[in-house]
Protein backbone atom coordinates (compact mmCIF):
# COMPACT_ATOMS: atom_id res chain seq x y z
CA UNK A 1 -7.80 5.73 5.67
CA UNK A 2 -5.77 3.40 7.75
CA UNK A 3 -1.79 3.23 6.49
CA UNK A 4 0.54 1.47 8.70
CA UNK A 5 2.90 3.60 10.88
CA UNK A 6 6.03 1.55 9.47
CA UNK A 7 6.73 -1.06 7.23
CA UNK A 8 6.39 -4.97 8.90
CA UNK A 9 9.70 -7.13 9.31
CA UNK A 10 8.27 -9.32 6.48
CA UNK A 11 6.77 -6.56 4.03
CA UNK A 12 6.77 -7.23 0.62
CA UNK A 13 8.66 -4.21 -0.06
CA UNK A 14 11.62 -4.20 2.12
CA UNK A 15 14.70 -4.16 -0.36
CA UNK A 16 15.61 -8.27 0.59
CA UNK A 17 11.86 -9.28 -0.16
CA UNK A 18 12.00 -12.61 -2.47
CA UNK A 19 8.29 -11.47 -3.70
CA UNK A 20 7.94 -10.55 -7.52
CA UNK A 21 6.54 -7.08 -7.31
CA UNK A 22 5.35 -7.02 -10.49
CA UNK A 23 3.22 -10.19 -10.30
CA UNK A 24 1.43 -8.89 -6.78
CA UNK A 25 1.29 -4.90 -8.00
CA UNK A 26 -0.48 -6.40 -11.03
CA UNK A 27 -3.06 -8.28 -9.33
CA UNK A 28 -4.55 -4.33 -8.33
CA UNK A 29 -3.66 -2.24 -10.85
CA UNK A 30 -6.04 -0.45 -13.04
CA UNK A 31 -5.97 -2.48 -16.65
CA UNK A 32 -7.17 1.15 -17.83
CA UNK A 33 -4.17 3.53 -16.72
CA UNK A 34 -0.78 2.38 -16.63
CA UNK A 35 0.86 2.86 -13.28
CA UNK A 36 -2.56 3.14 -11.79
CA UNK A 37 -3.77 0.83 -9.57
CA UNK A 38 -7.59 0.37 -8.83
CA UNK A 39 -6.55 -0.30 -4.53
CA UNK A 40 -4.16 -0.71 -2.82
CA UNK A 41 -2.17 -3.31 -1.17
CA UNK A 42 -3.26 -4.65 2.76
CA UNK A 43 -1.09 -5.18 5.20
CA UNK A 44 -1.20 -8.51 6.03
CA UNK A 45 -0.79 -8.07 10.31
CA UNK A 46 -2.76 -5.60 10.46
CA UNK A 47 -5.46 -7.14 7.55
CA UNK A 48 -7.63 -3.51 7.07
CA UNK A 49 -4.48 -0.69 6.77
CA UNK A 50 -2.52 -0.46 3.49
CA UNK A 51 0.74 -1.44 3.54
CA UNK A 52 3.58 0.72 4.29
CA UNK A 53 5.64 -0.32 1.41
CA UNK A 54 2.84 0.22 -0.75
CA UNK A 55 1.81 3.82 0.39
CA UNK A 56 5.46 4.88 0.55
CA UNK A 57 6.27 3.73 -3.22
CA UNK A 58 2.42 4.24 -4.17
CA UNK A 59 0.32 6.53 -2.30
CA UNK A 60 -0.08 9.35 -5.15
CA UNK A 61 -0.72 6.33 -7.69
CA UNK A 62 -4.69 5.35 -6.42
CA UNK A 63 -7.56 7.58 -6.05
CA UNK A 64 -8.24 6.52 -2.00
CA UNK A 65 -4.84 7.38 -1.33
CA UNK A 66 -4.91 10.53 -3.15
CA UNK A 67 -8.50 11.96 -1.60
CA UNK A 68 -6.85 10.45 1.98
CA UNK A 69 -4.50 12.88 1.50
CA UNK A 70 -6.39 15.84 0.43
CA UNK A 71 -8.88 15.39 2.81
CA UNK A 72 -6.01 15.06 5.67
CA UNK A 73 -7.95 11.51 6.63
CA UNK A 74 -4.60 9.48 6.78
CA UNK A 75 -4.34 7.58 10.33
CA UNK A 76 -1.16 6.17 10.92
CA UNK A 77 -1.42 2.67 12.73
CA UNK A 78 0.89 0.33 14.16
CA UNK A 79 1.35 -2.78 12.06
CA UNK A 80 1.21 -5.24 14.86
CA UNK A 81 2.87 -8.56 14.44
């Protein structure tokens, strides 16, 4: 599983973001486990590795990121842009 090295200059997560978290974490999360989420949020330079923010505040909290981890399949990318 691609995750991005470091969080973007314009990530939705960085602690000035604008961006309602709640409104975009609730677009993917799983309507059947609360604090679940069913994916997991792209970067959107790199457009295929999940976000930074996302797998630092999220990565125990969706089953690819928690079998990425297990399986020691994580690969660390840079986010480009």
């Amino acid at each position: 599983m691609k995750v991005c090295s470091r969080q973007c200059p314009t990530c939705i997560y960085r602690p000035d973001s604008l961006f309602d978290l709640k409104k975009l974490e609730a677009q993917i999360a799983d309507p059947y486990m609360a604090g679940f989420f069913k994916g997991h949020r792209v970067c959107h330079h790199t457009k295929d590795a999940c976000c930074r923010g996302f797998w630092n505040k999220h990565k125990d909290s969706f089953a690819l990121g928690q079998v990425a981890q297990r399986m020691n399949v994580v690969i660390f990318v840079a986010p480009g842009g």
